[in-house]
C-alpha atoms as a PDB file:
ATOM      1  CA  UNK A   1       5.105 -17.740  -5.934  1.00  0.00           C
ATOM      2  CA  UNK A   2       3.107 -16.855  -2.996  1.00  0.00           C
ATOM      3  CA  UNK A   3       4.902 -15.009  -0.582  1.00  0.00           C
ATOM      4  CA  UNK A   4       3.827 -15.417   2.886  1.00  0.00           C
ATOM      5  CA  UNK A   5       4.376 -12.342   5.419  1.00  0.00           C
ATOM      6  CA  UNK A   6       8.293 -12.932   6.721  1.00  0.00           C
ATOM      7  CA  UNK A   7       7.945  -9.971   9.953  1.00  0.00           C
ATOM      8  CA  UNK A   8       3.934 -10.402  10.958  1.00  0.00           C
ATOM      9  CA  UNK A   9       3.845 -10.231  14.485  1.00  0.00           C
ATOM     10  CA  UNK A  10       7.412  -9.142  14.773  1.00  0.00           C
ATOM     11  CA  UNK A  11       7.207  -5.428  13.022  1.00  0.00           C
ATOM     12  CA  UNK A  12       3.355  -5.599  13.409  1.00  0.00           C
ATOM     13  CA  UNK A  13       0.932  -6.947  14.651  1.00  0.00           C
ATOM     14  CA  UNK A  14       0.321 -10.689  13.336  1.00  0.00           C
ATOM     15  CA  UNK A  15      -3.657 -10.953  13.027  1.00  0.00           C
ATOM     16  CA  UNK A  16      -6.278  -8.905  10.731  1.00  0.00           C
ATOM     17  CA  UNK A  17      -8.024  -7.230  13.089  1.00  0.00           C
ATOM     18  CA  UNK A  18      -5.133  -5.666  15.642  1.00  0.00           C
ATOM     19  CA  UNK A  19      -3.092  -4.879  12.133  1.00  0.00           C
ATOM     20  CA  UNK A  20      -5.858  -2.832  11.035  1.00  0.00           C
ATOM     21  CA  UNK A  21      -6.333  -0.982  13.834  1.00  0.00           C
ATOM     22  CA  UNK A  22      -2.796  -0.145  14.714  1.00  0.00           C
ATOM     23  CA  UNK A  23      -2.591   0.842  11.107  1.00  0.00           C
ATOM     24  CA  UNK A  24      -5.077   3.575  11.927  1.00  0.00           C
ATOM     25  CA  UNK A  25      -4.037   4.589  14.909  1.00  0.00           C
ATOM     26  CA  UNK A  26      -0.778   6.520  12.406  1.00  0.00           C
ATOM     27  CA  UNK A  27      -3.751   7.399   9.929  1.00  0.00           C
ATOM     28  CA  UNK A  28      -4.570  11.158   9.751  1.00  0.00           C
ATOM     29  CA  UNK A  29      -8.454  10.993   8.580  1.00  0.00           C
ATOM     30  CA  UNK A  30      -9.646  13.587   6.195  1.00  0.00           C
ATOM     31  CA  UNK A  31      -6.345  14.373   5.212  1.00  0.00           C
ATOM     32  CA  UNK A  32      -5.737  16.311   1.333  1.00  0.00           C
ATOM     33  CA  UNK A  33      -4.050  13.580  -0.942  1.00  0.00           C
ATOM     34  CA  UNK A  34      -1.837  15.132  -3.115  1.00  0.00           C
ATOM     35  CA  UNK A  35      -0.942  13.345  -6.935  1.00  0.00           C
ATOM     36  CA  UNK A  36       2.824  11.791  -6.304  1.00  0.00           C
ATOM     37  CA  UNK A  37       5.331  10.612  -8.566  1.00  0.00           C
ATOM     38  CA  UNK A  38       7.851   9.442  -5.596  1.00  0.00           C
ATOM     39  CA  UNK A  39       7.910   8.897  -2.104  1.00  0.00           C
ATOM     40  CA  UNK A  40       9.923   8.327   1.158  1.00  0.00           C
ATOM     41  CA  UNK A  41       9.073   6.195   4.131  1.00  0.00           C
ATOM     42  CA  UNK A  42      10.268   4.322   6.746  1.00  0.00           C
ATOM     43  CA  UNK A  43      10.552   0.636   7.928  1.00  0.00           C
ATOM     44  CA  UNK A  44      11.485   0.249  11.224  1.00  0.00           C
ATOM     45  CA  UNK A  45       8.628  -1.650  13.801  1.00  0.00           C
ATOM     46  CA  UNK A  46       5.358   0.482  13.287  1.00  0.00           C
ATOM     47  CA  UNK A  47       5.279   1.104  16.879  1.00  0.00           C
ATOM     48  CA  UNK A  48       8.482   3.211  15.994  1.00  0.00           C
ATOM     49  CA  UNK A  49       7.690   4.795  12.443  1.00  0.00           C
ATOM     50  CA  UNK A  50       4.518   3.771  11.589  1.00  0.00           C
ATOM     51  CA  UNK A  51       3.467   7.446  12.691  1.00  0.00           C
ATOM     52  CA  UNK A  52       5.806   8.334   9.889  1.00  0.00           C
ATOM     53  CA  UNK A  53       4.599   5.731   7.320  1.00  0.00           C
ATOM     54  CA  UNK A  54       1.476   6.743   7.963  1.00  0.00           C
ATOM     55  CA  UNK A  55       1.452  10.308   7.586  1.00  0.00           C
ATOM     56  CA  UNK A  56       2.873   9.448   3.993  1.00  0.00           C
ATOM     57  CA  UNK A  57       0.576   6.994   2.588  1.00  0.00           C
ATOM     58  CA  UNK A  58      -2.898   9.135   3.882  1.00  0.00           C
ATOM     59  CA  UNK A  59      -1.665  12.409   2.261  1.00  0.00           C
ATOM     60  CA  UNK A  60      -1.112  10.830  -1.188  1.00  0.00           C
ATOM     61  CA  UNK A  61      -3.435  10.101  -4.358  1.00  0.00           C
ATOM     62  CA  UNK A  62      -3.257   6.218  -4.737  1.00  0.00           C
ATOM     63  CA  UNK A  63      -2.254   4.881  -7.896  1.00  0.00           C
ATOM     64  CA  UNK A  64      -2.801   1.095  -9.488  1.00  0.00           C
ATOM     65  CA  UNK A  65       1.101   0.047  -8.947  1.00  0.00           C
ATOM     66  CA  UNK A  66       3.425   0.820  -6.542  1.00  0.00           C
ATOM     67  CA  UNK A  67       6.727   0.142  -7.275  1.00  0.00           C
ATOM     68  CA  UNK A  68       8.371  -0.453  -3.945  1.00  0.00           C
ATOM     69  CA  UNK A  69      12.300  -0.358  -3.613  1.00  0.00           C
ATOM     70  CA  UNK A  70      14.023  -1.096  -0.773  1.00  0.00           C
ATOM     71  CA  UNK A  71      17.378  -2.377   0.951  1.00  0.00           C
ATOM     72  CA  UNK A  72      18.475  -6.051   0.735  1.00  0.00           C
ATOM     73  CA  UNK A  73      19.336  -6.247   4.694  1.00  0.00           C
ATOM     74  CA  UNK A  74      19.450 -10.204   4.695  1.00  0.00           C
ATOM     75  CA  UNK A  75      22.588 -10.781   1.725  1.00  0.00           C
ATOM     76  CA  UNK A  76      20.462 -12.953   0.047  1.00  0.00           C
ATOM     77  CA  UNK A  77      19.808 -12.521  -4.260  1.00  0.00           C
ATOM     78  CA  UNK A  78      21.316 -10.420  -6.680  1.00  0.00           C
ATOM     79  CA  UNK A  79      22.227  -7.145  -6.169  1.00  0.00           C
ATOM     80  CA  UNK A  80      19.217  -6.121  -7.657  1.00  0.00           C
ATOM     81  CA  UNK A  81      16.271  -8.399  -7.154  1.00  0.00           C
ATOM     82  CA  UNK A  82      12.887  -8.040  -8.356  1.00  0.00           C
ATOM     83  CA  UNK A  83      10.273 -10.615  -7.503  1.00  0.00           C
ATOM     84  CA  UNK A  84       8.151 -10.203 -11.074  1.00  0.00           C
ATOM     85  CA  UNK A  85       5.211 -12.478 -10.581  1.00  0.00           C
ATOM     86  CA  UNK A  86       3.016 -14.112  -8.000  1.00  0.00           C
ATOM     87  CA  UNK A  87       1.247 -12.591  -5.203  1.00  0.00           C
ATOM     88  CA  UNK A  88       2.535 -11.062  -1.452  1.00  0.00           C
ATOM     89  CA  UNK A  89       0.086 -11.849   1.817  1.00  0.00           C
ATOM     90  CA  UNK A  90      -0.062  -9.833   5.149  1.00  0.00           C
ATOM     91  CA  UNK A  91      -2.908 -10.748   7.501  1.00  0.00           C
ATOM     92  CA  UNK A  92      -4.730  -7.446   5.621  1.00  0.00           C
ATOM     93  CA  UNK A  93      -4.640  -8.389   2.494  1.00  0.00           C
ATOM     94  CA  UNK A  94      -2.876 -10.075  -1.090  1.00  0.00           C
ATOM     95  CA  UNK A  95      -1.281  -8.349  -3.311  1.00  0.00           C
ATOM     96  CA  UNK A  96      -0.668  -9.605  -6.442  1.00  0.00           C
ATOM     97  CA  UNK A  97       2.536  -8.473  -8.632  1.00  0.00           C
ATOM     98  CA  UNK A  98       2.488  -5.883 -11.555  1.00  0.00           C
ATOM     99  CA  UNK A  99       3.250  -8.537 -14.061  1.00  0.00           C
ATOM    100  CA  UNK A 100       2.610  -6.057 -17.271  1.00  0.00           C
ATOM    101  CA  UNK A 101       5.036  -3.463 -15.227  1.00  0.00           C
ATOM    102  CA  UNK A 102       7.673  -5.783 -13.967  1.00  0.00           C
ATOM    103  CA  UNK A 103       8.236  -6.931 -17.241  1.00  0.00           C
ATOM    104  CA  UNK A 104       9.167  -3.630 -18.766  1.00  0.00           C
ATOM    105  CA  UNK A 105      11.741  -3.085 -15.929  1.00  0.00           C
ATOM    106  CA  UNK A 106      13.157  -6.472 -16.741  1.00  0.00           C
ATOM    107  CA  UNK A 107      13.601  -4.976 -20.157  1.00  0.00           C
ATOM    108  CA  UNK A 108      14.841  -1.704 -19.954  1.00  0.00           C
ATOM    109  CA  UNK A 109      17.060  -2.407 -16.887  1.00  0.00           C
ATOM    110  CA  UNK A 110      20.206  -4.675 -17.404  1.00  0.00           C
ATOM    111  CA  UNK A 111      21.291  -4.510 -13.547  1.00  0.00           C
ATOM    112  CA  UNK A 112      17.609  -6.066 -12.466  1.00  0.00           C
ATOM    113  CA  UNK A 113      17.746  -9.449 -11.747  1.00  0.00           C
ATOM    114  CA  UNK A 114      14.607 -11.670 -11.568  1.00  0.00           C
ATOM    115  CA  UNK A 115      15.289 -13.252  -8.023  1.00  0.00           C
ATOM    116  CA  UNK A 116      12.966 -14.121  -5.168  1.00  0.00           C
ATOM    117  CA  UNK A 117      15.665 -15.166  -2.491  1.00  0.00           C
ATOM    118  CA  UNK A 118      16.143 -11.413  -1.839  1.00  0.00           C
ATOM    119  CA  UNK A 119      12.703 -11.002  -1.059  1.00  0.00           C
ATOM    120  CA  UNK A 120      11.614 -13.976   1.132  1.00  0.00           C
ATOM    121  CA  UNK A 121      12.624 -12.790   4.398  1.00  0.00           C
ATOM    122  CA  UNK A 122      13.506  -9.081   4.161  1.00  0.00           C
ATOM    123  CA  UNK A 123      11.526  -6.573   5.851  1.00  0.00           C
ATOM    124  CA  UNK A 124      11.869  -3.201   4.520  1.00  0.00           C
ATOM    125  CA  UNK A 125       8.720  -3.930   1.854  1.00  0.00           C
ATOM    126  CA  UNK A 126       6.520  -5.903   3.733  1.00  0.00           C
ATOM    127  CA  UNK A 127       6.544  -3.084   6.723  1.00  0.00           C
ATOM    128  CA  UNK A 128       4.794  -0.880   3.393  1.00  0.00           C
ATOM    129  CA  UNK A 129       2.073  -3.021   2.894  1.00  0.00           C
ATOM    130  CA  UNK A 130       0.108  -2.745   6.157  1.00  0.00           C
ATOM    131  CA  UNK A 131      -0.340   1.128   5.128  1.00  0.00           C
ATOM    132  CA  UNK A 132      -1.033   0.292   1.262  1.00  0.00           C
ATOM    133  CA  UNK A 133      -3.885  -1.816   2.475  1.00  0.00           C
ATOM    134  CA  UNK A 134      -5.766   0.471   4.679  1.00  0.00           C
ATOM    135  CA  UNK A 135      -6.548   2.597   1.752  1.00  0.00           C
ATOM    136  CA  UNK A 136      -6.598   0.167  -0.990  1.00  0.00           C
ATOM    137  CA  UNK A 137      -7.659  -3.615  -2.193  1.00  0.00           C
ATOM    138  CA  UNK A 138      -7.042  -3.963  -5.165  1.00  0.00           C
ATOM    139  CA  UNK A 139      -3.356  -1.571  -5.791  1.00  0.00           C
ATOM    140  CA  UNK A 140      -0.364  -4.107  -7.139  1.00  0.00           C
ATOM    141  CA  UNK A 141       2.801  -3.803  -6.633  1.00  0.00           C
ATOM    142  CA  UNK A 142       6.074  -4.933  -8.170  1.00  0.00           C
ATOM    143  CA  UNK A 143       9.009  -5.657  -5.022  1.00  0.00           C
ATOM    144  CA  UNK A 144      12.592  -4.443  -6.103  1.00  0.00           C
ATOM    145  CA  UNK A 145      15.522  -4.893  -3.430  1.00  0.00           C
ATOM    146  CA  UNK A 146      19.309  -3.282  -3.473  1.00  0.00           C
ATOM    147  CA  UNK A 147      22.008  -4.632  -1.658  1.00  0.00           C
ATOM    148  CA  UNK A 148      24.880  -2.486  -3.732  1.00  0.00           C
ATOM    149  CA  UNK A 149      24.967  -0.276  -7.150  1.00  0.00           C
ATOM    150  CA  UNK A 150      26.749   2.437  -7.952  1.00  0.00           C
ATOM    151  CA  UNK A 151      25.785   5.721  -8.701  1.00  0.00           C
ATOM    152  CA  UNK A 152      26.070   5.078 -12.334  1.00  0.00           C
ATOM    153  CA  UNK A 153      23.960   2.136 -12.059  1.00  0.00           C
ATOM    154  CA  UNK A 154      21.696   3.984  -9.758  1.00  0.00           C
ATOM    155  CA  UNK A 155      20.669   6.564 -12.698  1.00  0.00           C
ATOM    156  CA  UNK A 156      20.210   3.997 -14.943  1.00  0.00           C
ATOM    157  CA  UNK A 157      18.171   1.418 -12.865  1.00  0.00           C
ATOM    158  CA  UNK A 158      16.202   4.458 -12.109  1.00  0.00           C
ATOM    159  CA  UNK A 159      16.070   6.144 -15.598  1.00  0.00           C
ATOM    160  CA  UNK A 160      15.252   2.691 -16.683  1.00  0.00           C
ATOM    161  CA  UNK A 161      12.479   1.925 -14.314  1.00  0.00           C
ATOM    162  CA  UNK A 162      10.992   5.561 -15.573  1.00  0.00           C
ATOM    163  CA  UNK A 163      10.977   4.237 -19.404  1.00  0.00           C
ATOM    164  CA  UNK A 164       9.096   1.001 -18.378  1.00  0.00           C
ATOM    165  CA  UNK A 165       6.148   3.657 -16.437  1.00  0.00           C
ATOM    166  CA  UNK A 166       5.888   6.095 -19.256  1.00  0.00           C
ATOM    167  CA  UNK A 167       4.959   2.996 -21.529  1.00  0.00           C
ATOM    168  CA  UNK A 168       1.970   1.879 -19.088  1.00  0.00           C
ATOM    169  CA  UNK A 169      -1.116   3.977 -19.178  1.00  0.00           C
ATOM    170  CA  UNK A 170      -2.150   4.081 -15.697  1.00  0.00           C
ATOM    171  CA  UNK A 171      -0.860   5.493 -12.804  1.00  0.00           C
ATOM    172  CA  UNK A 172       2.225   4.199 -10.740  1.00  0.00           C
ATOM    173  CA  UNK A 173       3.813   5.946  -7.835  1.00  0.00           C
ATOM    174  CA  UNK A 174       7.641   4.555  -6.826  1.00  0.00           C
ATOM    175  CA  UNK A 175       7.941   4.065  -2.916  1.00  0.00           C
ATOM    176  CA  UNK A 176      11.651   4.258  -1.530  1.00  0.00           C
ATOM    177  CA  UNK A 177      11.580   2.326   1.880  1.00  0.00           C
ATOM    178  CA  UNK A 178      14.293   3.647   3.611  1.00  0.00           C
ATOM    179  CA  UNK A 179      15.110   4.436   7.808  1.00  0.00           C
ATOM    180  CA  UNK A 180      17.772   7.236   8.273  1.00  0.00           C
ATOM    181  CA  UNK A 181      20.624   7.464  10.536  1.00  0.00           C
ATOM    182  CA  UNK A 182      21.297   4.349  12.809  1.00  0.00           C
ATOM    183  CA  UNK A 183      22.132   4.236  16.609  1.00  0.00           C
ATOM    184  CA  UNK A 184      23.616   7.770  16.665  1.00  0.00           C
ATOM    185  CA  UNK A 185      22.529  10.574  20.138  1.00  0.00           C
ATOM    186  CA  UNK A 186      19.398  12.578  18.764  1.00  0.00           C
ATOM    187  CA  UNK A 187      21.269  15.884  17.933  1.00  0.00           C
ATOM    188  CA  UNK A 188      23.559  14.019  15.797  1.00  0.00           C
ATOM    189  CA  UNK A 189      21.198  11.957  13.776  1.00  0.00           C
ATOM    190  CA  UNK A 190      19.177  14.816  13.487  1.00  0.00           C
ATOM    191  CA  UNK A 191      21.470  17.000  12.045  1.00  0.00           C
ATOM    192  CA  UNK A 192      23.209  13.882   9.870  1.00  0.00           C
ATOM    193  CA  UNK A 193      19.444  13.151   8.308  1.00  0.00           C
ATOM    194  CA  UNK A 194      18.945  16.948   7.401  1.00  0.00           C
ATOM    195  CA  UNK A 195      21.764  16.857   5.217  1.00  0.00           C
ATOM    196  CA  UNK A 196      20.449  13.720   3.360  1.00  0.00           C
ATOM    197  CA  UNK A 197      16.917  15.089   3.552  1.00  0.00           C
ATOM    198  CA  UNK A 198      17.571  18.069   1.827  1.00  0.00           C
ATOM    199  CA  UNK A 199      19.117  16.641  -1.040  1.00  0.00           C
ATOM    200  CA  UNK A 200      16.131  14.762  -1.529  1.00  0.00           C
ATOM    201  CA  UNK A 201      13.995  17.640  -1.125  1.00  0.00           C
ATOM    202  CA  UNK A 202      16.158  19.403  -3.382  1.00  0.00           C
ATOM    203  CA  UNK A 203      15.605  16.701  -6.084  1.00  0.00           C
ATOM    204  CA  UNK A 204      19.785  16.155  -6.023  1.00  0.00           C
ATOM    205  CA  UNK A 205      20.399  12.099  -6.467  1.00  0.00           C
ATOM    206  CA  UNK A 206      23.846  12.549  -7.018  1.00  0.00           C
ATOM    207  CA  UNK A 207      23.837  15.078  -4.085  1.00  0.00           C
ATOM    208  CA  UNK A 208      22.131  12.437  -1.907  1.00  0.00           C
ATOM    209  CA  UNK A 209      24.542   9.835  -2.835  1.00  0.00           C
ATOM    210  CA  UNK A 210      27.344  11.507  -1.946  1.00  0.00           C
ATOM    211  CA  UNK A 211      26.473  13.088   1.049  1.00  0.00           C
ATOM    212  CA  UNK A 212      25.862   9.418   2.887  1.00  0.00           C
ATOM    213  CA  UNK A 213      29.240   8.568   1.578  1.00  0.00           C
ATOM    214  CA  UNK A 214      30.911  11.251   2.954  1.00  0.00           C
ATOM    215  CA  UNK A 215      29.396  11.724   5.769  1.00  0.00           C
ATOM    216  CA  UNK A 216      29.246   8.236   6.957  1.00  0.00           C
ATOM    217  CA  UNK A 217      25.379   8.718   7.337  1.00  0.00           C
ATOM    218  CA  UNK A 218      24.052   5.211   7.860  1.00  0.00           C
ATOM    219  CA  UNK A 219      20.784   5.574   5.856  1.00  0.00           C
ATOM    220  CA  UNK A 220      19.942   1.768   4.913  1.00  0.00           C
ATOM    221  CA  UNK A 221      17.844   2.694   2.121  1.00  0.00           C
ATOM    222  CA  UNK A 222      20.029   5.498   0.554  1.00  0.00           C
ATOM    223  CA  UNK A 223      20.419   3.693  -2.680  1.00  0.00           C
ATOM    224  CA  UNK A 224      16.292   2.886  -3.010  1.00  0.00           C
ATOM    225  CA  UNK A 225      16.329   6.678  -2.581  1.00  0.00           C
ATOM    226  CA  UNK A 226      19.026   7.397  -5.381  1.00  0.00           C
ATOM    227  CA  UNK A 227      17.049   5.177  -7.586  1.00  0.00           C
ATOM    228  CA  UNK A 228      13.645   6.682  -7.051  1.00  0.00           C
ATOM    229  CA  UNK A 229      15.104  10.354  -7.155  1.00  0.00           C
ATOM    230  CA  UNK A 230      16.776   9.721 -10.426  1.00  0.00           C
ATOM    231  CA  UNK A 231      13.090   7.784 -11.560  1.00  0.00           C
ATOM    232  CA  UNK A 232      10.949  10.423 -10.615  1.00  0.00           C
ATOM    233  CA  UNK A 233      13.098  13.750 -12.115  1.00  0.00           C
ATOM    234  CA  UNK A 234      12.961  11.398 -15.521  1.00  0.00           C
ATOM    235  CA  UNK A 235       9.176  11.215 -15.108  1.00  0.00           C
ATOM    236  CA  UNK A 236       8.938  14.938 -14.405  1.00  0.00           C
ATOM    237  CA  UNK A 237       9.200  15.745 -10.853  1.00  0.00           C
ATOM    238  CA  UNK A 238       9.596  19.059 -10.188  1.00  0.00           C
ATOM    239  CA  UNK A 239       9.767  19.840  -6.363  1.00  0.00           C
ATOM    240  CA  UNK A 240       9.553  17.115  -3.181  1.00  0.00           C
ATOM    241  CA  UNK A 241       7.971  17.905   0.574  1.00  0.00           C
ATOM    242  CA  UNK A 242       9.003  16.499   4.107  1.00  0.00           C
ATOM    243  CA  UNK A 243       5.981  15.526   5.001  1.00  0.00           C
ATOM    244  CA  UNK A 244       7.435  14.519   8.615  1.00  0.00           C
ATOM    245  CA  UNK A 245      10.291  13.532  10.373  1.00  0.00           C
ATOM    246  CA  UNK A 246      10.632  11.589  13.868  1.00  0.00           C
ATOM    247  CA  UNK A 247      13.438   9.810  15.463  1.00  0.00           C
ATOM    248  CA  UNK A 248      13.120   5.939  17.646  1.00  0.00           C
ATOM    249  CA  UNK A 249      13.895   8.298  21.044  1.00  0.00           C
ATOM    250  CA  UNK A 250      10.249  10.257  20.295  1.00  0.00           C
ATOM    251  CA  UNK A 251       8.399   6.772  21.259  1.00  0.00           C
ATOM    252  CA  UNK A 252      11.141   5.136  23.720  1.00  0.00           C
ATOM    253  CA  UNK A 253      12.309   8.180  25.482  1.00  0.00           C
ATOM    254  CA  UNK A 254      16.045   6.671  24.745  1.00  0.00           C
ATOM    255  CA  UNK A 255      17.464   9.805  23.165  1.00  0.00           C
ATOM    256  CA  UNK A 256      21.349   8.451  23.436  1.00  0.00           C
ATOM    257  CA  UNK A 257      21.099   5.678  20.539  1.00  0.00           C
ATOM    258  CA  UNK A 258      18.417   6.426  17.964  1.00  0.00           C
ATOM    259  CA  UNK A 259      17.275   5.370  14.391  1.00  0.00           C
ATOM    260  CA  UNK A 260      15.502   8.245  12.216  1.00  0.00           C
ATOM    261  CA  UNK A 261      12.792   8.026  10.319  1.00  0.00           C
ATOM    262  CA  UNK A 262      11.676  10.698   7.100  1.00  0.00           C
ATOM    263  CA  UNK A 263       8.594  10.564   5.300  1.00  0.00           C
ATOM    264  CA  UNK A 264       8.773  12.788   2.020  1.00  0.00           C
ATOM    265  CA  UNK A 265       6.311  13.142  -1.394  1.00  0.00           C
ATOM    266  CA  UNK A 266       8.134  13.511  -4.504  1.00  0.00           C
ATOM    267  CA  UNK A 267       5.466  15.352  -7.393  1.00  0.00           C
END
């Protein structure tokens, strides 16, 4: 399948050229890319996080696949949907799939269903790709949405996805796409989002899972980042960095109802 771009000229810009540069206006130039197993960042309309997004994807060594995992905000698919073949189109560029890689998830990971209905009109992947694509042409990819798991299954989609990278030998770093507290005043998304954000920085999946739960912290992509926590400590990962944190009310001045946004490296 050939996906076509679902949010182009919705959550960015539609054509080539205007993509491209609104991509780099959120592009810090010259900045040190660090070697990443794991990594954090937002979704929302770039006008809102891409500043985020792209302070993520410029301070990071690029690897061949990504591995992109993100909430299922349409109810469409399985519960866990990976499109494992084909190609994905934004007006910057194709991507084709991992095939190699998507196979060995199918393998290792019971809870992964093969499904593209999950992934023909959700967002929170696509929004990725504009940044991907500034820096690289020829990266894959393989798309995995969530719409539910539990924690259980969370360590083993996650432990599972880990076994499929160890037996590739090239490099694959595994996005999380997630936004962070929803509609809340500043001060209390702000303070909500540090508790989730440090136990992400402090490598805790089971921390991070609970936390949202108890809390009531609505952070969409909270399972994504259970999943690539529990992936990353089972490839190794040893410490994570915020690499910058912004709330909707920093670009629209509307400080009463705010979405955040948290960029992080996992290494």
């Amino acid at each position: 399948m050939h996906r076509k771009p679902a949010v182009a000229g919705q959550f960015y810009y539609g054509t080539a050229s205007k993509l491209k540069s609104q991509v780099q206006q959120y592009i810090l130039e010259g900045a040190s890319k660090e070697k990443v197993i794991g990594l954090i960042s937002p979704h929302a309309g770039l006008m809102y996080s891409g500043h985020v997004a792209g302070a993520v994807y410029a301070s990071i060594q690029f690897p061949k696949t990504f591995i992109l995992i993100g909430p299922n905000h349409t109810g469409l698919g399985a519960n866990v949907s990976m499109m494992a073949s084909g190609q994905w189109e934004i007006p910057t560029g194709t991507f084709s799939i991992d095939e190699e890689l998507s196979k060995k998830i199918l393998q290792k990971v019971a809870y992964v269903s093969e499904d593209m209905q999950a992934h023909i009109f959700e967002h929170s992947l696509e929004v990725q790709l504009p940044f991907i694509a500034y820096f690289s042409d020829s990266v894959k990819i393989v798309p995995i949405t969530v719409m539910q798991a539990s924690l259980e299954e969370c360590r083993k989609i996650g432990e599972g996805i880990a076994d499929a990278v160890k037996e590739v030998d090239y490099d694959v770093v595994i996005a999380a796409s997630s936004d962070m507290s929803h509609y809340e005043p500043d001060d209390v998304a702000r303070r909500l989002d540090r508790l989730a954000i440090n136990e992400a920085l402090n490598l805790n999946p089971e921390g991070l899972y609970n936390i949202v739960h108890k809390e009531r912290i609505s952070m969409c992509g909270f399972l994504p980042v259970t999943i690539m926590l529990y992936a990353a400590k089972a490839l190794g990962a040893k410490e994570a960095r915020l690499v910058k944190y912004a709330t909707s009310g920093d670009v629209s001045g509307d400080y009463d109802h705010v979405v955040g946004y948290a960029g992080v490296i996992v290494k």
